[in-house]
C-alpha atoms as a PDB file:
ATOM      1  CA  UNK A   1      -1.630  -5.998 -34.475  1.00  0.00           C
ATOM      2  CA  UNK A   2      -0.064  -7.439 -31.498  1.00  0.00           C
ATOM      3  CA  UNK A   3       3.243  -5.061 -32.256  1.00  0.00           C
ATOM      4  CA  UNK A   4       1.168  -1.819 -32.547  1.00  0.00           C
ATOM      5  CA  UNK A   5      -0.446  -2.871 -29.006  1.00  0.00           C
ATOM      6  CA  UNK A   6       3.380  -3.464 -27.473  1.00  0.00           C
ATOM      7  CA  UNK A   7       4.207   0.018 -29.369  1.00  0.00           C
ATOM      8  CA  UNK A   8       0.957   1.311 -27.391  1.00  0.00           C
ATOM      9  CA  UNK A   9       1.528   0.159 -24.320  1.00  0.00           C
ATOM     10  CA  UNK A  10       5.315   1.602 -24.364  1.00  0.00           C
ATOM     11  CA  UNK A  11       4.003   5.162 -24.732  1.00  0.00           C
ATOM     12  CA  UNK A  12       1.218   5.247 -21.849  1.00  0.00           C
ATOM     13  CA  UNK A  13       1.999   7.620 -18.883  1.00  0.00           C
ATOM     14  CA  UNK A  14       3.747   5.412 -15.895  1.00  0.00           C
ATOM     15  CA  UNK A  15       2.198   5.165 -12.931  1.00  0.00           C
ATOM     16  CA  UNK A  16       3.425   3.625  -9.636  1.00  0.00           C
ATOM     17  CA  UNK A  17       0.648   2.938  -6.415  1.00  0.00           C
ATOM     18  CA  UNK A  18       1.719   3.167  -3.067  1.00  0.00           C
ATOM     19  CA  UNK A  19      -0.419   1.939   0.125  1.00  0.00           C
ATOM     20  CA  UNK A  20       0.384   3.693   3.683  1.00  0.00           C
ATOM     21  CA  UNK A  21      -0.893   2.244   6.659  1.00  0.00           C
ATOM     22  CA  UNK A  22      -0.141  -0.081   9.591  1.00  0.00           C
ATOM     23  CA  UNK A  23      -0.520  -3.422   8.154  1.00  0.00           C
ATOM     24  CA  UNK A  24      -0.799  -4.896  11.748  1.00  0.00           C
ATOM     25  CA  UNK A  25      -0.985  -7.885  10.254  1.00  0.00           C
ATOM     26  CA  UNK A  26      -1.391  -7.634   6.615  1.00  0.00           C
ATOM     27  CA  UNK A  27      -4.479  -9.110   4.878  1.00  0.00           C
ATOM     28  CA  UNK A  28      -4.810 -10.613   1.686  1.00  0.00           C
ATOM     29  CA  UNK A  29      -7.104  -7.646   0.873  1.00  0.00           C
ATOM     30  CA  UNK A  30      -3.905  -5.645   1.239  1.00  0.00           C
ATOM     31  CA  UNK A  31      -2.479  -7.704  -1.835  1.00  0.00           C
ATOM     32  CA  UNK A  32      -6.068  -7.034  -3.721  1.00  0.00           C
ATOM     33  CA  UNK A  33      -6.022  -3.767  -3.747  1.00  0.00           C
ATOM     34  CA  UNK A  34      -2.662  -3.170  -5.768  1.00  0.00           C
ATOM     35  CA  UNK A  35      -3.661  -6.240  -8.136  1.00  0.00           C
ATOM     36  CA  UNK A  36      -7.511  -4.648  -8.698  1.00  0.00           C
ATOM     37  CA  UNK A  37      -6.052  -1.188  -9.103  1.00  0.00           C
ATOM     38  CA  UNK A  38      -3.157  -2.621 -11.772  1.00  0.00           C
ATOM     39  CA  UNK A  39      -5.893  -4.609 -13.964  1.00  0.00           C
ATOM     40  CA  UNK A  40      -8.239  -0.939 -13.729  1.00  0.00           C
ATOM     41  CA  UNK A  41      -5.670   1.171 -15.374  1.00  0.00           C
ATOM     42  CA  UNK A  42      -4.006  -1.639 -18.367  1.00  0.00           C
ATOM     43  CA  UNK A  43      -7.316  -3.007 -19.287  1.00  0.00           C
ATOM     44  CA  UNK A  44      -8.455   0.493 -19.765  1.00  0.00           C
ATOM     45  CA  UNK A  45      -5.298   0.934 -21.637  1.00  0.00           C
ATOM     46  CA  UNK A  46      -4.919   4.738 -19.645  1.00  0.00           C
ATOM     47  CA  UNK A  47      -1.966   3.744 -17.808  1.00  0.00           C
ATOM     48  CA  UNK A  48       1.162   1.609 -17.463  1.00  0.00           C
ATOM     49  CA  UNK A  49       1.835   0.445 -13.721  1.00  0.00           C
ATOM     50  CA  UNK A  50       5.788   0.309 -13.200  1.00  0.00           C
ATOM     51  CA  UNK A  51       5.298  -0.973  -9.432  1.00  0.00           C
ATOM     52  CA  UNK A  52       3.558  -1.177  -6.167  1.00  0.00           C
ATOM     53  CA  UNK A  53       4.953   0.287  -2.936  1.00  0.00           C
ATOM     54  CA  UNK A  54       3.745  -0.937   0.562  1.00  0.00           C
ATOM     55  CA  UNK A  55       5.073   1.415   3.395  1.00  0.00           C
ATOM     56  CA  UNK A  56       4.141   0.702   6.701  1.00  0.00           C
ATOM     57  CA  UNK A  57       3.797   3.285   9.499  1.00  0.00           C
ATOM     58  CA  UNK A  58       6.802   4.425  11.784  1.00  0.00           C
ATOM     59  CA  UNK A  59       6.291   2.824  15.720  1.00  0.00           C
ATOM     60  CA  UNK A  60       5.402   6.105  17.271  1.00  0.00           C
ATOM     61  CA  UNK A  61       2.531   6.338  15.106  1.00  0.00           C
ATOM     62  CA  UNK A  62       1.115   4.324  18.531  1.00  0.00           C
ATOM     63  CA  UNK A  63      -2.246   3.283  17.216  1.00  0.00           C
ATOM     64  CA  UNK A  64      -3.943   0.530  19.425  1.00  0.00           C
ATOM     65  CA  UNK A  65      -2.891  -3.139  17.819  1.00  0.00           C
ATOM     66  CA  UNK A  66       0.379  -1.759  16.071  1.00  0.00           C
ATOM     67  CA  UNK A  67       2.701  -4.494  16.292  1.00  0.00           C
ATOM     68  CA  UNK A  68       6.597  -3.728  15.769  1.00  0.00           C
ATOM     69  CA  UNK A  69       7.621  -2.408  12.709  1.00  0.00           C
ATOM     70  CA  UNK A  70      10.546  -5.580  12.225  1.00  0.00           C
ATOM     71  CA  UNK A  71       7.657  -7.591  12.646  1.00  0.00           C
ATOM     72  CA  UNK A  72       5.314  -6.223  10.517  1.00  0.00           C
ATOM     73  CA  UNK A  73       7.785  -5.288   8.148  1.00  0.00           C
ATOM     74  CA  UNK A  74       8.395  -9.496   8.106  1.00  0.00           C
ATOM     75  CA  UNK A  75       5.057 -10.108   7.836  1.00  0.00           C
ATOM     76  CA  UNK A  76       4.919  -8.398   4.512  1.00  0.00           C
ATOM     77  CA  UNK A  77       7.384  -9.507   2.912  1.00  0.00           C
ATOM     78  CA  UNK A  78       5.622 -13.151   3.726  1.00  0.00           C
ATOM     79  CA  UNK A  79       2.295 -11.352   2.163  1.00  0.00           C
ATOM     80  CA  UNK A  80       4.134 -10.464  -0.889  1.00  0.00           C
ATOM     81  CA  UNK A  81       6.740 -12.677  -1.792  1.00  0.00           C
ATOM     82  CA  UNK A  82       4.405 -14.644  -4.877  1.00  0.00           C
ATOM     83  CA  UNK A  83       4.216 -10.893  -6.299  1.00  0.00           C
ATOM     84  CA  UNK A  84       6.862  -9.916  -8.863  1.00  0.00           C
ATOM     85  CA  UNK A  85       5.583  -6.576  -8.212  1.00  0.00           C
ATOM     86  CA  UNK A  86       4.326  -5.675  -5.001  1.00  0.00           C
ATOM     87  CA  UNK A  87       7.231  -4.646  -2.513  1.00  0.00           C
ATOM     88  CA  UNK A  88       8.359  -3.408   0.862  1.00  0.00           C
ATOM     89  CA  UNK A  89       9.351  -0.296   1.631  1.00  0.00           C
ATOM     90  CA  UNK A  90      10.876   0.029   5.426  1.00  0.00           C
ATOM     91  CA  UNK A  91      12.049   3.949   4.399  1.00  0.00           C
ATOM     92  CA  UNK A  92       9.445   5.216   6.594  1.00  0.00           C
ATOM     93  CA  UNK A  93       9.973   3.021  10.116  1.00  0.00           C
ATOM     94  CA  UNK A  94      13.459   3.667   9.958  1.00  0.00           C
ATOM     95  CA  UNK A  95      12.869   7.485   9.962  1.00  0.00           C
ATOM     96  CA  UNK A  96      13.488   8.916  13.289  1.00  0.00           C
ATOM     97  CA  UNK A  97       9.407   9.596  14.413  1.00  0.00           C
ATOM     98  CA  UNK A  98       6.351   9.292  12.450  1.00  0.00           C
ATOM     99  CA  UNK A  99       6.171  10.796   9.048  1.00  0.00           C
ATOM    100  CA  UNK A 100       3.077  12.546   7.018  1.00  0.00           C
ATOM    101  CA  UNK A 101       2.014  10.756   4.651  1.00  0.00           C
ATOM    102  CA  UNK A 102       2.316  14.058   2.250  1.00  0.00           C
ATOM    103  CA  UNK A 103       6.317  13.236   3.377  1.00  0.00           C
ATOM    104  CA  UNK A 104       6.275   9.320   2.484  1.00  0.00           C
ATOM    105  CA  UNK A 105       4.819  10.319  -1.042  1.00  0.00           C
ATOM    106  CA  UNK A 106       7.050  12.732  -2.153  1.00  0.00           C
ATOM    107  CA  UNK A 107      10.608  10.723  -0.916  1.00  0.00           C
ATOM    108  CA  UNK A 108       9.188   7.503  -3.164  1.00  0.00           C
ATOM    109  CA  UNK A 109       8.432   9.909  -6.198  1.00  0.00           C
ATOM    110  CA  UNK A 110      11.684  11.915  -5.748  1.00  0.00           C
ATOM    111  CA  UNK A 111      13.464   8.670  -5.267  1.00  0.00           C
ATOM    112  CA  UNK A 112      11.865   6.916  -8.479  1.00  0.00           C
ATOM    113  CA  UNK A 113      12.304  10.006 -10.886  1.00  0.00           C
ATOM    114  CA  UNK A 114      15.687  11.017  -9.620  1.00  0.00           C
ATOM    115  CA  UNK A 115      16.747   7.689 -10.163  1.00  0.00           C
ATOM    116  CA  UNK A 116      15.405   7.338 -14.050  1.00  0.00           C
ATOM    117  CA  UNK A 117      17.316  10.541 -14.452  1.00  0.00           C
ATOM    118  CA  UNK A 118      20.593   9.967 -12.919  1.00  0.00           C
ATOM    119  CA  UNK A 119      23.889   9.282 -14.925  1.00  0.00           C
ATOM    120  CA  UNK A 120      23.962   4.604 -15.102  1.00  0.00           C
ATOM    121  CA  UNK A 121      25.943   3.161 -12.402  1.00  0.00           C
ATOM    122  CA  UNK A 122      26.398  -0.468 -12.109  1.00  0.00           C
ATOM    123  CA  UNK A 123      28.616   0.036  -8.953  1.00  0.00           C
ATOM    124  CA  UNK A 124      24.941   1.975  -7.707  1.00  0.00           C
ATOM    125  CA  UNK A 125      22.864  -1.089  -8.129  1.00  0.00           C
ATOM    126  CA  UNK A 126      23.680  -3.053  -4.759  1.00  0.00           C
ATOM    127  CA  UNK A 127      22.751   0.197  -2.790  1.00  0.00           C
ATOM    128  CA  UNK A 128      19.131   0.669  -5.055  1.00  0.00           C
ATOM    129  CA  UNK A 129      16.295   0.018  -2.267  1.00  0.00           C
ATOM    130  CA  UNK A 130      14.666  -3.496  -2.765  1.00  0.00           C
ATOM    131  CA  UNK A 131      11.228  -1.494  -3.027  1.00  0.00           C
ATOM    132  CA  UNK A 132      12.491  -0.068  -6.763  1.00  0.00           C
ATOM    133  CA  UNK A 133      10.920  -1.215  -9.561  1.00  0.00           C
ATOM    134  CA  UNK A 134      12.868  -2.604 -12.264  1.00  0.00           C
ATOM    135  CA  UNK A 135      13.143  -2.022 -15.664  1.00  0.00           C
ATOM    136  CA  UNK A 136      12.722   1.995 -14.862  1.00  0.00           C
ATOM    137  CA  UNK A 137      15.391   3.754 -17.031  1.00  0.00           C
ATOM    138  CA  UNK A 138      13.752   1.654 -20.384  1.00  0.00           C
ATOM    139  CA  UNK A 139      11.989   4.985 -20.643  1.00  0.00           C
ATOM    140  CA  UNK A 140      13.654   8.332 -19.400  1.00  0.00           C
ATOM    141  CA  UNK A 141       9.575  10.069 -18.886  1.00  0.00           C
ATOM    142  CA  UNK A 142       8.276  10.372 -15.563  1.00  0.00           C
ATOM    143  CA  UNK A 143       6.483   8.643 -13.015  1.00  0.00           C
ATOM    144  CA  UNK A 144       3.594   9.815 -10.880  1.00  0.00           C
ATOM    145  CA  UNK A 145       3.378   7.810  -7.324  1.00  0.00           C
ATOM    146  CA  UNK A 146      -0.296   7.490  -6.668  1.00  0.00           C
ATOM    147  CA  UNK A 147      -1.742   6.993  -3.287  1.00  0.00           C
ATOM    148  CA  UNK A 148      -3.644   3.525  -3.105  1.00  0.00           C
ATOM    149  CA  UNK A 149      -6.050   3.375  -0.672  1.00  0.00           C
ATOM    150  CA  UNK A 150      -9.717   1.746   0.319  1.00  0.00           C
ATOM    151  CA  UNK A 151     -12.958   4.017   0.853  1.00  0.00           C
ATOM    152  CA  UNK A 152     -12.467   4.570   4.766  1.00  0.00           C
ATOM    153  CA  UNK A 153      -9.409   6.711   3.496  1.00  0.00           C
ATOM    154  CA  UNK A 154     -11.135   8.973   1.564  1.00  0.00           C
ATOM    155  CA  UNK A 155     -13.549   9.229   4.381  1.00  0.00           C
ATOM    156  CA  UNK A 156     -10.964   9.713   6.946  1.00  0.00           C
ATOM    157  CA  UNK A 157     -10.332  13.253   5.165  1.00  0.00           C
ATOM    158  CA  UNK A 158     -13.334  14.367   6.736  1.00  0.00           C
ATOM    159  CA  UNK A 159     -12.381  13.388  10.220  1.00  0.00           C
ATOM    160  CA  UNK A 160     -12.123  16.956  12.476  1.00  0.00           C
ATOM    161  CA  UNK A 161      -7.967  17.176  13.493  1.00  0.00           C
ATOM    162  CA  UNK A 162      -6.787  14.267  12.006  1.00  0.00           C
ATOM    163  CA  UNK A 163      -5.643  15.690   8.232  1.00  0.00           C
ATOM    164  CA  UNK A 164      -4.120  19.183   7.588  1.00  0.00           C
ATOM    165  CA  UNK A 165      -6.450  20.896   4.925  1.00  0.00           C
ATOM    166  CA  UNK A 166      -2.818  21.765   3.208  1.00  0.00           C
ATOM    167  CA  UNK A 167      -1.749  17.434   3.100  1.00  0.00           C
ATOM    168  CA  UNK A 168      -4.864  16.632   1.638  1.00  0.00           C
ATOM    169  CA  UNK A 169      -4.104  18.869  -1.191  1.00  0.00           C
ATOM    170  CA  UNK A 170      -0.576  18.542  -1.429  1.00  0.00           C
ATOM    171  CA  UNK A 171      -1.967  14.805  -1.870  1.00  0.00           C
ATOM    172  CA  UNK A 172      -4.404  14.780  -4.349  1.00  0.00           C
ATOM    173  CA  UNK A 173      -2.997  17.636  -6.466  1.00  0.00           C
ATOM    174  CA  UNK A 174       0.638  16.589  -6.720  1.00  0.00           C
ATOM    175  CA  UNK A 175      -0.134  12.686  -6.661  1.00  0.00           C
ATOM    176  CA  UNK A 176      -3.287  11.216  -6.956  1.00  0.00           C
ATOM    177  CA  UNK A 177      -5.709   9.085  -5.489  1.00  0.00           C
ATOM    178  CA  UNK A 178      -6.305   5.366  -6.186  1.00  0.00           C
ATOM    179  CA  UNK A 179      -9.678   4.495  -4.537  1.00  0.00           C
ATOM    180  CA  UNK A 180     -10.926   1.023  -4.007  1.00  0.00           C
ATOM    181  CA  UNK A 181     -14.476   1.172  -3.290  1.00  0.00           C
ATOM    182  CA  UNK A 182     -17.414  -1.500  -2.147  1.00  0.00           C
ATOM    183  CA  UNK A 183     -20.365  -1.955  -4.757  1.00  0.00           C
ATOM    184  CA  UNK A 184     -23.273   0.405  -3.053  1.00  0.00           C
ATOM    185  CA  UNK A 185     -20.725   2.853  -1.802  1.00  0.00           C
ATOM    186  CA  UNK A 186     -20.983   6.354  -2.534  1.00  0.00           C
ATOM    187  CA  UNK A 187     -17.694   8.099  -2.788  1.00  0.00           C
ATOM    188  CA  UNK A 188     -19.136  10.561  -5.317  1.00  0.00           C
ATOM    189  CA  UNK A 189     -20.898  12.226  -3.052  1.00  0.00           C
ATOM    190  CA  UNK A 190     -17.808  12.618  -0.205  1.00  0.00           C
ATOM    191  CA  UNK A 191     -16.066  14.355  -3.153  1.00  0.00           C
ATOM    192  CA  UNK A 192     -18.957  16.613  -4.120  1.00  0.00           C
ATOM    193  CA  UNK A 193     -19.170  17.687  -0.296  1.00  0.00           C
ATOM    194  CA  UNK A 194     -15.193  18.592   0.357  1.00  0.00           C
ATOM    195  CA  UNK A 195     -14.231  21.603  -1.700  1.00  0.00           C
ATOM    196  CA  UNK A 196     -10.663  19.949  -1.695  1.00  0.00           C
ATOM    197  CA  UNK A 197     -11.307  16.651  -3.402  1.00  0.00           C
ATOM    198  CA  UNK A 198     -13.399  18.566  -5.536  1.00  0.00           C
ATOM    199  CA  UNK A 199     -11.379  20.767  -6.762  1.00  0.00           C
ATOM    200  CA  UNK A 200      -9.029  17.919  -7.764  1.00  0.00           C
ATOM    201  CA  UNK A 201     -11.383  15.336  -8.669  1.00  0.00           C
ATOM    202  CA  UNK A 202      -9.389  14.772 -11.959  1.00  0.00           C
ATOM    203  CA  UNK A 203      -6.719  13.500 -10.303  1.00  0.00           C
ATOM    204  CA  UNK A 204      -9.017  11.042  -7.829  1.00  0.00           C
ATOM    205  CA  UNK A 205      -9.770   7.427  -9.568  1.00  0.00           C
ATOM    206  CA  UNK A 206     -12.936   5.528  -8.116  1.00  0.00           C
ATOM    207  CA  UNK A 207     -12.482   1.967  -8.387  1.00  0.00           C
ATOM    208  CA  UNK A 208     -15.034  -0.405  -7.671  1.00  0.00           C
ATOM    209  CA  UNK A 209     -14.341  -3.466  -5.927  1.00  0.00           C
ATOM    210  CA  UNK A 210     -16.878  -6.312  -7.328  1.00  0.00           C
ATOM    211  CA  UNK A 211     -15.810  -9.248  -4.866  1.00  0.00           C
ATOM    212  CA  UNK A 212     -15.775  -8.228  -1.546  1.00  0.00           C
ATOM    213  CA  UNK A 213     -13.790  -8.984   0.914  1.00  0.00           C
ATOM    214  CA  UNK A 214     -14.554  -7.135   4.640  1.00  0.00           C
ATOM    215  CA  UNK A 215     -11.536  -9.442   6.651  1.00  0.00           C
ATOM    216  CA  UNK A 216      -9.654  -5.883   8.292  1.00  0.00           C
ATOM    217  CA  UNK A 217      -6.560  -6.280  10.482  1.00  0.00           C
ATOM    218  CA  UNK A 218      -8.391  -5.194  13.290  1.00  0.00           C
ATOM    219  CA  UNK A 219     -10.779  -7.950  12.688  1.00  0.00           C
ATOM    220  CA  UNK A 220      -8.087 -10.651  12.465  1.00  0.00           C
ATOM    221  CA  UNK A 221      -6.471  -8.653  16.155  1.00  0.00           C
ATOM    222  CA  UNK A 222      -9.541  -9.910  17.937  1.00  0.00           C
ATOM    223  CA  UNK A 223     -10.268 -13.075  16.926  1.00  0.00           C
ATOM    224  CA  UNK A 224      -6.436 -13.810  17.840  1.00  0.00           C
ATOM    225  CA  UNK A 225      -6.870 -12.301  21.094  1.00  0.00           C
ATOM    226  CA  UNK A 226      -9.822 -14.733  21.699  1.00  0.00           C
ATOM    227  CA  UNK A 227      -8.183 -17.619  20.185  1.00  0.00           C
ATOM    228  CA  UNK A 228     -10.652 -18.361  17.234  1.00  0.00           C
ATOM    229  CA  UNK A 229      -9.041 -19.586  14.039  1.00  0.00           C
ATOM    230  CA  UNK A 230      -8.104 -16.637  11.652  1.00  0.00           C
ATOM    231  CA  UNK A 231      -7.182 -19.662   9.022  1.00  0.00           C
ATOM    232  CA  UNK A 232      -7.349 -18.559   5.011  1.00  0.00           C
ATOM    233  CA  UNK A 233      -8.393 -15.133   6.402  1.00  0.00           C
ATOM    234  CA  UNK A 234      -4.646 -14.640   6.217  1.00  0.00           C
ATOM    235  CA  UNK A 235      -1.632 -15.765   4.742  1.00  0.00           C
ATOM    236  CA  UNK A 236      -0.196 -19.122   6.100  1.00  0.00           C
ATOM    237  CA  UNK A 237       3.390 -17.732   5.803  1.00  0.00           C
ATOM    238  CA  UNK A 238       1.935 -14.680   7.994  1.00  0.00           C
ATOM    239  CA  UNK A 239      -0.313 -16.561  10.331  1.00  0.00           C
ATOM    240  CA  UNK A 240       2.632 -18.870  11.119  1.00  0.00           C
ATOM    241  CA  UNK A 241       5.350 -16.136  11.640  1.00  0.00           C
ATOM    242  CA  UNK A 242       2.481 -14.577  14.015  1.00  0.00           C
ATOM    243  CA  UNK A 243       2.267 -17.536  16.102  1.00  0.00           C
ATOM    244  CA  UNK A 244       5.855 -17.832  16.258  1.00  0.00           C
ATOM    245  CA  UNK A 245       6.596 -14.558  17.396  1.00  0.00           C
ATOM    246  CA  UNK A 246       3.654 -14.612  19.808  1.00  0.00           C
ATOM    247  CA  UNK A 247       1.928 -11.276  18.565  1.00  0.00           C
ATOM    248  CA  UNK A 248      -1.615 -10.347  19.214  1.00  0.00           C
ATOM    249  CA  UNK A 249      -1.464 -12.031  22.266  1.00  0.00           C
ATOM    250  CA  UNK A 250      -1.196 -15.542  20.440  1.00  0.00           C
ATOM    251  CA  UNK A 251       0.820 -18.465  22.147  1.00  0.00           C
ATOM    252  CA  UNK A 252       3.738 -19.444  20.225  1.00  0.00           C
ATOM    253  CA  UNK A 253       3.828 -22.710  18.001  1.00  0.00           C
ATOM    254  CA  UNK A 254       6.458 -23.523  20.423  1.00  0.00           C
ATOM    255  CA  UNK A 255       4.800 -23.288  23.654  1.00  0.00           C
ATOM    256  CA  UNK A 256       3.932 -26.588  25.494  1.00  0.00           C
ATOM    257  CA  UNK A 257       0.346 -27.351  25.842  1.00  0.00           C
ATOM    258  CA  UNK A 258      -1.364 -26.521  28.562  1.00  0.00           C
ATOM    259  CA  UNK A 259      -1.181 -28.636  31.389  1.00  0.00           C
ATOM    260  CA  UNK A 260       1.813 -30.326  30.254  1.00  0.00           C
ATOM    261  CA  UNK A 261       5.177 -30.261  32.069  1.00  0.00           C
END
């Protein structure tokens, strides 16, 4: 039995989930949503997930609270280095200006199916990107990249100026939506109100999250700034490295206490 569940598993359509953002810091809810998603699709037995892709914003993106790409960059690889399967990508900071996400999504995808594809080269390996999955060329079928995201994605479609009508499609139709949701949310009914999303609603998965966790990066930004204690809200790898490099307006672990000479 076990064999014909193996022989199964080998022939569901791969999948890899990719998360966009700032990650200014990066919150263990950033880890969650790649592990909830993952556990949706196998225990379902729909899909297999080859990998999981986090690709923080370029610098000019300027949003308030946007530390330094090399720092955030640091920060999570800190977030995600217990994770034999979440990685880094840094592809999109070291682009020249700020990049669509429509843009982000179809380099990874290119990237991952051009590589299955391509003629073996061991000489190749040392120049692969550290964000590739590996074990992709067991199988020579390929791989859709789907957009991870939470709820207040979704919802950001909506938002008057901020999305081209053409992205969102180019989004949903040509990759795919992974959406985490909060028990007593209503995503449904966003979808039934944008013709778009709609119109591609096949290719938009609803995932609800049943332990929930509302810590935000933003949240975490100002209760730094006021010196409260963000302890086991984040990482202790992260938090440290954030005290160290004095971001968010936190003292370093190396400063001298006040009032001492």
């Amino acid at each position: 039995m076990s064999g014909f569940i193996e022989e199964k598993n080998c022939m569901l359509p791969r999948v890899a989930l990719i998360a966009c953002g700032c990650f200014s810091p990066p919150t263990p809810m950033h880890m969650r949503l790649f592990e909830i998603a993952r556990d949706y699709f196998e225990l379902r037995g729909t899909h297999k997930v080859v990998g999981g892709i986090i690709s923080p914003t370029h610098d000019s993106y300027g949003k308030k609270g946007l530390a330094p790409s090399l720092d955030r960059c640091a920060m999570i690889k800190l977030a995600s280095q217990t994770s034999n399967w979440i990685r880094l990508s840094d592809w999109e900071v070291h682009q020249p200006q700020w990049m669509r996400t429509k843009a982000v999504l179809q380099y990874h995808q290119n990237f991952l199916n051009n590589h299955i594809n391509s003629p073996y080269d061991e000489e190749q390996n040392d120049l692969l990107p550290g964000w590739l999955p590996l074990g992709l060329r067991e199988r020579r079928d390929p791989i859709r990249l789907k957009l991870l995201c939470g709820a207040d994605l979704l919802e950001s479609f909506a938002v008057p100026g901020l999305w081209a009508d053409e992205d969102i499609e180019e989004i949903v139709a040509n990759h795919g939506l992974v959406v985490i949701t909060r028990c007593g949310s209503n995503p449904e009914r966003f979808i039934f109100e944008s013709d778009i999303l709609s119109k591609y609603q096949r290719n938009i998965t609803l995932i609800t999250n049943w332990v929930p966790n509302e810590v935000s990066s933003s949240l975490v930004r100002r209760l730094l700034s006021r010196g409260e204690s963000v302890k086991y809200l984040l990482d202790d790898l992260v938090l440290n490295y954030i005290k160290r490099q004095g971001l968010y307006n936190v003292k370093s672990l190396d400063a001298p206490p006040e009032g001492s000479k």
